[in-house]
C-alpha atoms as a PDB file:
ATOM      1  CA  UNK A   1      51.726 131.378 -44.474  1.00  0.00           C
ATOM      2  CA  UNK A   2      50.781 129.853 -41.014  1.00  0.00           C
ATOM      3  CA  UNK A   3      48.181 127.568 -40.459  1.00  0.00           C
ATOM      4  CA  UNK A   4      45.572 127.416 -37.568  1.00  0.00           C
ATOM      5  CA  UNK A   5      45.622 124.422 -35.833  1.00  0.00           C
ATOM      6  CA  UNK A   6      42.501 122.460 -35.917  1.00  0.00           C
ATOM      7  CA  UNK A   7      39.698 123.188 -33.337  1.00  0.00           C
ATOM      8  CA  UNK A   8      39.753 120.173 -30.870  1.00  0.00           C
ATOM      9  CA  UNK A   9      36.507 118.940 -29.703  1.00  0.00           C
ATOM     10  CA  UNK A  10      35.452 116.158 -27.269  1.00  0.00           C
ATOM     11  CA  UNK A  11      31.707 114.542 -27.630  1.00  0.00           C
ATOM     12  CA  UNK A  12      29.780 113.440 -24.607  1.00  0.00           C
ATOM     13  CA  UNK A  13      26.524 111.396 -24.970  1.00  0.00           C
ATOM     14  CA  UNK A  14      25.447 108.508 -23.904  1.00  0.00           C
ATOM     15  CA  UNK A  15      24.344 106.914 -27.038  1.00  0.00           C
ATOM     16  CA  UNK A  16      27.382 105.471 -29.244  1.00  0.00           C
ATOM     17  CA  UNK A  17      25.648 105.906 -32.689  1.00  0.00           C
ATOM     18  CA  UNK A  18      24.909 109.348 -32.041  1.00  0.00           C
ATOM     19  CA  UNK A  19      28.759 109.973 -30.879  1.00  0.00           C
ATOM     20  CA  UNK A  20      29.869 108.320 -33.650  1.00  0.00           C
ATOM     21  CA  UNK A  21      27.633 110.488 -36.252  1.00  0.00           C
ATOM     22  CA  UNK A  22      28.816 113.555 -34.973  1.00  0.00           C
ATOM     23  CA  UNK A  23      32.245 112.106 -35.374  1.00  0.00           C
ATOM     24  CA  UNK A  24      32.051 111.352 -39.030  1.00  0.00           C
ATOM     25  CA  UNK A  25      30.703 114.879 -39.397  1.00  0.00           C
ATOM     26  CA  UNK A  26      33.083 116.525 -37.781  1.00  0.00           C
ATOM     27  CA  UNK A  27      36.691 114.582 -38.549  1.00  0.00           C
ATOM     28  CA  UNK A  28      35.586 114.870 -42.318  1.00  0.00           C
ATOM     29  CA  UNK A  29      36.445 119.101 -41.923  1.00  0.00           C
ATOM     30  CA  UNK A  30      40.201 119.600 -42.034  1.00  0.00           C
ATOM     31  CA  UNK A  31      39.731 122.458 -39.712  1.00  0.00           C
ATOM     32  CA  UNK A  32      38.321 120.358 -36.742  1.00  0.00           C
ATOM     33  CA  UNK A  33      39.723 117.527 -34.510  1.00  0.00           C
ATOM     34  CA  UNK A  34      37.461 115.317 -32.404  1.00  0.00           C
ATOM     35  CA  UNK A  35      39.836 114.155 -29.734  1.00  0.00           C
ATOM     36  CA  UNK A  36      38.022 112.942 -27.332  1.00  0.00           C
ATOM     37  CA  UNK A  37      34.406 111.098 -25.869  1.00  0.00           C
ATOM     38  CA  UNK A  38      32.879 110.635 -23.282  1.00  0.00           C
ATOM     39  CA  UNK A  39      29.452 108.093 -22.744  1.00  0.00           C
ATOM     40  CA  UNK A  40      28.430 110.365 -19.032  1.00  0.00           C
ATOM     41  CA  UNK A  41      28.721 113.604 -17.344  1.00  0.00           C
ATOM     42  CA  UNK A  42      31.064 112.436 -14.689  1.00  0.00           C
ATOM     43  CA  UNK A  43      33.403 111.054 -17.813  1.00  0.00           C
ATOM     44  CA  UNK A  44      32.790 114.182 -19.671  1.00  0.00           C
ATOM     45  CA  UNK A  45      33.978 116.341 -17.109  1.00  0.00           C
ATOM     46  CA  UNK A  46      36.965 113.873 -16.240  1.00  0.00           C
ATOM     47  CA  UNK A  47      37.955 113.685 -20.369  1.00  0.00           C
ATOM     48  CA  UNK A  48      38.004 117.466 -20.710  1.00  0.00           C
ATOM     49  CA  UNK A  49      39.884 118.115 -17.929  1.00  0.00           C
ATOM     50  CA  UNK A  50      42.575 115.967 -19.422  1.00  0.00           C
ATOM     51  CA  UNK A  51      42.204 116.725 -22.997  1.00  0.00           C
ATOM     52  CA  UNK A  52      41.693 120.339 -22.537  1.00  0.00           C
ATOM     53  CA  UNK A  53      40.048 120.791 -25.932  1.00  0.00           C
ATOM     54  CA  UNK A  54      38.463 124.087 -27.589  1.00  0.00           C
ATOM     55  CA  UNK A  55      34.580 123.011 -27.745  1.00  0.00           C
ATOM     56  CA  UNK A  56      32.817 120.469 -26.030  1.00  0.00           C
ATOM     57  CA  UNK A  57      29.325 118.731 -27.963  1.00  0.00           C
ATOM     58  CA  UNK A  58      27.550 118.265 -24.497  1.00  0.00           C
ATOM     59  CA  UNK A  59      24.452 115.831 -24.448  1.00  0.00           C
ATOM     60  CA  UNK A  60      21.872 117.437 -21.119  1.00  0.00           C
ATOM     61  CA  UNK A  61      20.160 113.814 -20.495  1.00  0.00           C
ATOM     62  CA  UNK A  62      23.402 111.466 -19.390  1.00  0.00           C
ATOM     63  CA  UNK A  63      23.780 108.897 -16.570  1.00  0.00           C
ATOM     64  CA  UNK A  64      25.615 110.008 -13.336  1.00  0.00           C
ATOM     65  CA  UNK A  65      25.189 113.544 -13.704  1.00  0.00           C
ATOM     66  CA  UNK A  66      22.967 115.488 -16.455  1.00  0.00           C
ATOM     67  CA  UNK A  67      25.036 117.645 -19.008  1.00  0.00           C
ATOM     68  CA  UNK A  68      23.632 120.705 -17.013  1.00  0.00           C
ATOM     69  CA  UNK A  69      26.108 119.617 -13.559  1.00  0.00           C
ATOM     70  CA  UNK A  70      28.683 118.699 -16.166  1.00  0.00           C
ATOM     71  CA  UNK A  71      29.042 122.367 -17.489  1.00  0.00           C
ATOM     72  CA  UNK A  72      29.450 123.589 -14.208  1.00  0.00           C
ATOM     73  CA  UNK A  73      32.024 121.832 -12.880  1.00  0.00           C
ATOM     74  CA  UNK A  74      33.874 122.239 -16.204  1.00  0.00           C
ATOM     75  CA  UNK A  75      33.646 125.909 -15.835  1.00  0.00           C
ATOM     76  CA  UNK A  76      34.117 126.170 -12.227  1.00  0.00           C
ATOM     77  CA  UNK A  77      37.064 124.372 -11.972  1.00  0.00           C
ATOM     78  CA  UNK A  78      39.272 124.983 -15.162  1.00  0.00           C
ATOM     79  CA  UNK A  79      40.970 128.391 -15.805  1.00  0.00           C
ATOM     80  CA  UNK A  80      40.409 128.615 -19.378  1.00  0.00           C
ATOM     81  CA  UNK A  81      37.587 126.213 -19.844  1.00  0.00           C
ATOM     82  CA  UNK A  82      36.051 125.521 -23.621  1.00  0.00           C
ATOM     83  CA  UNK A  83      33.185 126.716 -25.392  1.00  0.00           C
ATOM     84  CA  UNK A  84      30.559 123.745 -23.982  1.00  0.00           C
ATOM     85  CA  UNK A  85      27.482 123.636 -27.256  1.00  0.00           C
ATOM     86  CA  UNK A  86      24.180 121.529 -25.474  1.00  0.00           C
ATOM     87  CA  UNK A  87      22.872 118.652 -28.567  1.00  0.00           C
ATOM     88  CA  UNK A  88      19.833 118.038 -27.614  1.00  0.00           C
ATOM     89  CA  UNK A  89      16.709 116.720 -29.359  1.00  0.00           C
ATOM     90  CA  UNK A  90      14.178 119.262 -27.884  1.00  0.00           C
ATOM     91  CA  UNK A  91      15.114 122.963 -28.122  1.00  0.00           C
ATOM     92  CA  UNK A  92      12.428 124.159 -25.542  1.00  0.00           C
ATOM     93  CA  UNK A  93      13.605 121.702 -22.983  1.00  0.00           C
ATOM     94  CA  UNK A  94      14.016 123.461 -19.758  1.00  0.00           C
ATOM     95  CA  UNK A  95      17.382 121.381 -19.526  1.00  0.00           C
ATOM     96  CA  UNK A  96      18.940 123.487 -22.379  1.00  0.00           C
ATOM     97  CA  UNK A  97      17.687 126.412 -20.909  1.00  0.00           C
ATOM     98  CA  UNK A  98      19.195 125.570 -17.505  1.00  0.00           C
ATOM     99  CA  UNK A  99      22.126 124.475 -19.472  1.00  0.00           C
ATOM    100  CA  UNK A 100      22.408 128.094 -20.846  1.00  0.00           C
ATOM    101  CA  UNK A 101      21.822 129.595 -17.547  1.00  0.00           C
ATOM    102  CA  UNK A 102      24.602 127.136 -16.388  1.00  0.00           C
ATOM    103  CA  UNK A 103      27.176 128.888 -18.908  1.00  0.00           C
ATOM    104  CA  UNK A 104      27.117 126.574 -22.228  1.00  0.00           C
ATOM    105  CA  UNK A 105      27.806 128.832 -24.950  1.00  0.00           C
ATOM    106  CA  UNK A 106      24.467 127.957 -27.094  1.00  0.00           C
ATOM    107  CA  UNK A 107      22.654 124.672 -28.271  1.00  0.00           C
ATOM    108  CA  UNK A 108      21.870 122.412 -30.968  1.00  0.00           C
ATOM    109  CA  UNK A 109      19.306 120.253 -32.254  1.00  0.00           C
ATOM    110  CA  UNK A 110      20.490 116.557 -32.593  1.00  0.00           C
ATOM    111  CA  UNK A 111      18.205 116.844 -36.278  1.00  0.00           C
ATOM    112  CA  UNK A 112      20.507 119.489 -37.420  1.00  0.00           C
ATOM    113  CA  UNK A 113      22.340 118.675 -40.755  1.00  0.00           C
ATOM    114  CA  UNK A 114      25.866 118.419 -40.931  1.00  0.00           C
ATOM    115  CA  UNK A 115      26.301 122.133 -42.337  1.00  0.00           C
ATOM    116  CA  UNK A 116      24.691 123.717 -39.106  1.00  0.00           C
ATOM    117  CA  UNK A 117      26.815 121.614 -36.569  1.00  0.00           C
ATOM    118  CA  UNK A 118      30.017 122.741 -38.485  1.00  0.00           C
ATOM    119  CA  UNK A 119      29.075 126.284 -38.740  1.00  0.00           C
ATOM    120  CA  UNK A 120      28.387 125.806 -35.297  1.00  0.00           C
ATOM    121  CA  UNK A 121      31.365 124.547 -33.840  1.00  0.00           C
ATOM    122  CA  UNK A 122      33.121 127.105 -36.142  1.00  0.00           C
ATOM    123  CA  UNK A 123      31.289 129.828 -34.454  1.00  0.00           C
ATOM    124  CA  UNK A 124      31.760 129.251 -30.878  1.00  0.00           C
ATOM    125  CA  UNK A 125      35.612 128.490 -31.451  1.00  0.00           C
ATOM    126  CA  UNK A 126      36.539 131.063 -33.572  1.00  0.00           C
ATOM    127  CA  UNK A 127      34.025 134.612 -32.455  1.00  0.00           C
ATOM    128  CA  UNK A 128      32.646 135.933 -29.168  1.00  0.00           C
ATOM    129  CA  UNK A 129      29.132 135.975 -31.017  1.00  0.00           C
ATOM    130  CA  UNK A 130      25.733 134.168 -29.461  1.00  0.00           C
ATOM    131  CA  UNK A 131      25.261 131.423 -31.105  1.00  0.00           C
ATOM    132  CA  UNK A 132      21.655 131.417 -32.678  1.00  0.00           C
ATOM    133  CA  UNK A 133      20.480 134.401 -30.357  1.00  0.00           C
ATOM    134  CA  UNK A 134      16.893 133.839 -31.830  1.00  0.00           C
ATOM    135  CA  UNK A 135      16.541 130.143 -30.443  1.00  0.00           C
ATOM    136  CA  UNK A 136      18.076 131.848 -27.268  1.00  0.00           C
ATOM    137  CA  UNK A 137      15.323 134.714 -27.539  1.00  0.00           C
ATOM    138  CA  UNK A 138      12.765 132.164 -27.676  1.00  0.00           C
ATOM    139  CA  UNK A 139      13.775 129.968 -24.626  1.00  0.00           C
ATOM    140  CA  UNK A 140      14.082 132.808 -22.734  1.00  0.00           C
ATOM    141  CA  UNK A 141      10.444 133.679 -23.175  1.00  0.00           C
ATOM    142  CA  UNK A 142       9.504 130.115 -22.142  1.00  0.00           C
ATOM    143  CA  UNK A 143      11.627 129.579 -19.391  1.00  0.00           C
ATOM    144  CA  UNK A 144      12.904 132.871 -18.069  1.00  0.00           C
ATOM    145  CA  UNK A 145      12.012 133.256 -14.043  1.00  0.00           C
ATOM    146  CA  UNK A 146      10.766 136.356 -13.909  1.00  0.00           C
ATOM    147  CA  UNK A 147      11.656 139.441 -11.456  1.00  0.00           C
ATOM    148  CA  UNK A 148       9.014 141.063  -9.738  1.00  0.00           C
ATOM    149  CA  UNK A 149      10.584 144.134  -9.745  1.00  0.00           C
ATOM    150  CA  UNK A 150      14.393 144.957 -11.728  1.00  0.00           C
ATOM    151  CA  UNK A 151      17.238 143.601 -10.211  1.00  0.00           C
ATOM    152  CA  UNK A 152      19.187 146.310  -8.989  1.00  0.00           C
ATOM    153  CA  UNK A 153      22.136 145.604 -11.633  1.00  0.00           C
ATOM    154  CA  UNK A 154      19.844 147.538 -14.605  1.00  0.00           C
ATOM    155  CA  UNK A 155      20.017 150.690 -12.827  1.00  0.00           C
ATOM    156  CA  UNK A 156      23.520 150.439 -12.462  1.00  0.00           C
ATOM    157  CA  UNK A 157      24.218 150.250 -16.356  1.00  0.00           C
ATOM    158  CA  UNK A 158      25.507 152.982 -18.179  1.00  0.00           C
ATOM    159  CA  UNK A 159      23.457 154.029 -21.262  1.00  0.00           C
ATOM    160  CA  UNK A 160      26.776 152.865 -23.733  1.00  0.00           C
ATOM    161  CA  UNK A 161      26.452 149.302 -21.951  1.00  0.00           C
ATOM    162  CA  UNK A 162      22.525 148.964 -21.975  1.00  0.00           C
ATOM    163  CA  UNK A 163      23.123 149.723 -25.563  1.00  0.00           C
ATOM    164  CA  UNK A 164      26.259 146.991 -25.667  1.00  0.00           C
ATOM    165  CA  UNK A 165      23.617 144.530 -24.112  1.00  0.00           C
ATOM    166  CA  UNK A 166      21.183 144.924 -26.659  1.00  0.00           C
ATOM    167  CA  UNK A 167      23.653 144.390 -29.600  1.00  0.00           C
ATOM    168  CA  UNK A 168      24.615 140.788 -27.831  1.00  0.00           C
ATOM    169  CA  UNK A 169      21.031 139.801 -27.581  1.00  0.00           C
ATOM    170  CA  UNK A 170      21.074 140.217 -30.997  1.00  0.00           C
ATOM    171  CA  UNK A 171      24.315 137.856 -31.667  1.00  0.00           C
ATOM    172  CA  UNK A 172      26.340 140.970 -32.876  1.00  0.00           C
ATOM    173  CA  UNK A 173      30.531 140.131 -32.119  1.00  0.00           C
ATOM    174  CA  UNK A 174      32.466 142.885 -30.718  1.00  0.00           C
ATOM    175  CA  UNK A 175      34.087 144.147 -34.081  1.00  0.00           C
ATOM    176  CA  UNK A 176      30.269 144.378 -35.205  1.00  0.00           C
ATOM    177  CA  UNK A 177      29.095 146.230 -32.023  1.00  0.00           C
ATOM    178  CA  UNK A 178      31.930 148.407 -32.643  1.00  0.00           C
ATOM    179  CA  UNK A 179      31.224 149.310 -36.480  1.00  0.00           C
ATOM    180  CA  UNK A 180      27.737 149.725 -35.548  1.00  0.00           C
ATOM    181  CA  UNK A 181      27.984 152.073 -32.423  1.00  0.00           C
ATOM    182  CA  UNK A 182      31.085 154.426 -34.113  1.00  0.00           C
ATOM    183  CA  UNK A 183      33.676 153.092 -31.524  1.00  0.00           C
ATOM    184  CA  UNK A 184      36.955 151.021 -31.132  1.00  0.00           C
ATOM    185  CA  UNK A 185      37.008 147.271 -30.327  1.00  0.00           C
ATOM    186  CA  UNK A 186      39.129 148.196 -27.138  1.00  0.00           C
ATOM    187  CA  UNK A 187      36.060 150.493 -25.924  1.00  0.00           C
ATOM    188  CA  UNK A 188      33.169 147.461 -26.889  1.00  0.00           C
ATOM    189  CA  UNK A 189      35.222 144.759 -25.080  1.00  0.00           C
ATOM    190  CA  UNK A 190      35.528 147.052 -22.334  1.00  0.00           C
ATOM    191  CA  UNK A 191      32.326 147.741 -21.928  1.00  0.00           C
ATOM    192  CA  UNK A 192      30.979 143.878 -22.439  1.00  0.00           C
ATOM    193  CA  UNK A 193      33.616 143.206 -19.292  1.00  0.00           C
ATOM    194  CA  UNK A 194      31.246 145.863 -17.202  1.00  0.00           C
ATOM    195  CA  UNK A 195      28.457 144.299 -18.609  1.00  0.00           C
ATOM    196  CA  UNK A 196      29.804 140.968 -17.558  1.00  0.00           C
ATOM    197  CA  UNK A 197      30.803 142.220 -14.080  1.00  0.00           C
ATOM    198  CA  UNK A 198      27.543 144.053 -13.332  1.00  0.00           C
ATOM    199  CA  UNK A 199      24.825 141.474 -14.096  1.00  0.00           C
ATOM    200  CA  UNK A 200      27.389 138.890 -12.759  1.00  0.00           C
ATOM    201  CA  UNK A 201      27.626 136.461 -15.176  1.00  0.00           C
ATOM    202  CA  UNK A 202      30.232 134.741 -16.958  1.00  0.00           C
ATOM    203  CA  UNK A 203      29.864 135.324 -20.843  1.00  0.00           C
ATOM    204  CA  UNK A 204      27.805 136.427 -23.447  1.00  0.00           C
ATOM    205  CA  UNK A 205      24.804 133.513 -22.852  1.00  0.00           C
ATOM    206  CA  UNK A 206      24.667 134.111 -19.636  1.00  0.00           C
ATOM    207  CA  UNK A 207      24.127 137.950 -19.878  1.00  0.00           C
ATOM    208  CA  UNK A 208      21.538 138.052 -22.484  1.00  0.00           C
ATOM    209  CA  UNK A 209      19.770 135.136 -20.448  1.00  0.00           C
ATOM    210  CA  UNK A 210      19.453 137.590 -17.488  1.00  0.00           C
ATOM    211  CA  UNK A 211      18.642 140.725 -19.640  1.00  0.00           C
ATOM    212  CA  UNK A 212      16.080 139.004 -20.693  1.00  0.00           C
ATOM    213  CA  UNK A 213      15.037 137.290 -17.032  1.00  0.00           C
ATOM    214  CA  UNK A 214      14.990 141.332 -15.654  1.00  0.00           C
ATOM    215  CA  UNK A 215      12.096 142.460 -18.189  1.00  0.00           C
ATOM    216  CA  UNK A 216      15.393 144.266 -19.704  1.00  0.00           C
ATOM    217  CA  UNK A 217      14.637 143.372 -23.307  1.00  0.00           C
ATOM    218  CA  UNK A 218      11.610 145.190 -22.938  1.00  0.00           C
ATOM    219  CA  UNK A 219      12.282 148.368 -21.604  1.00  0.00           C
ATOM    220  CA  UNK A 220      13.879 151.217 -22.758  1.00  0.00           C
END
């Protein structure tokens, strides 16, 4: 019997006691590794580039540069970048929401117990899912910049990947899109590349951020 290797995770915030929490947390799962910290963006991005790890706990207020710059460069500049989770202590902080817009893979509150950081980190490493698509929902509302008019991408959806967008909004994985729409995995990962392509984003987050930026959400 073969056994995963641990999910490696690097923390970056700027306040040690909070680092270290999330540490004890964490290192107490035999499934997870934190292998790395970093105390500001411009450390954060240099540590992960390095360390290469699965997930990244990314604080949005740091000093040099915000979380929000961090996750870019991250993404734009590594080939098979982590999963990048905002801790933040307000969840309708138009940071997190840039944050999301920016490509982090979901957020969490830094009042969260230990069970929901875990789960968590779990999550993000191990599925394609949203993480906590209703928080998502809910900044979206608050923040989203809204369209006068559809951006032309909605038109250019299929009616299988409007459907395929809707299921992500509701932080359905592929295997659960698929069981739910009567189709193969093959044909609902195919489909979430197309969705991917067409509303040009770059995963899951980002796409249901923009669905629900075009009105999409609430149309049919």
């Amino acid at each position: 019997m073969t056994t995963c290797p641990p999910v490696r995770i690097v923390l970056a915030d700027d306040e040690r006691m909070v680092r270290s929490a999330l540490r004890a947390i964490l290192s107490a799962e035999p499934d997870l590794e934190v292998v790395g910290e970093a105390a500001t963006g411009a450390e954060a991005v240099s540590v992960v580039r390095e360390l290469r790890p699965d997930v990244v706990l990314m604080d949005v207020r740091m000093p040099e540069i915000d979380g929000i710059r961090a996750t870019e460069q991250i993404l734009a500049t590594l080939d098979d970048p982590p999963r990048i989770v905002v801790v933040t202590t307000f969840e309708n902080d138009s940071y997190v929401y840039d944050a999301l817009r920016a490509g982090a893979a979901g957020f969490l509150l830094k009042r969260s117990d230990a069970d929901a950081l875990v789960q968590a980190v779990r999550l993000v490493s191990h599925t394609d899912t949203l993480l906590f698509p209703s928080a998502v929902r809910a900044l979206a509302a608050e923040h989203a910049r809204a369209y006068p008019t559809p951006p032309p991408w909605v038109a250019r959806l299929t009616g299988r990947e409007n459907d395929v967008l809707r299921l992500m909004a509701q932080g359905l994985t592929n295997a659960e899109i698929a069981r739910r729409m009567e189709v193969g995995p093959a044909t609902v990962k195919s489909h979430v590349a197309a969705v991917l392509a067409k509303t040009g984003t770059r995963d899951r987050t980002q796409a249901v951020i923009a669905a629900y930026e075009a009105g999409f959400m609430n149309a049919r």
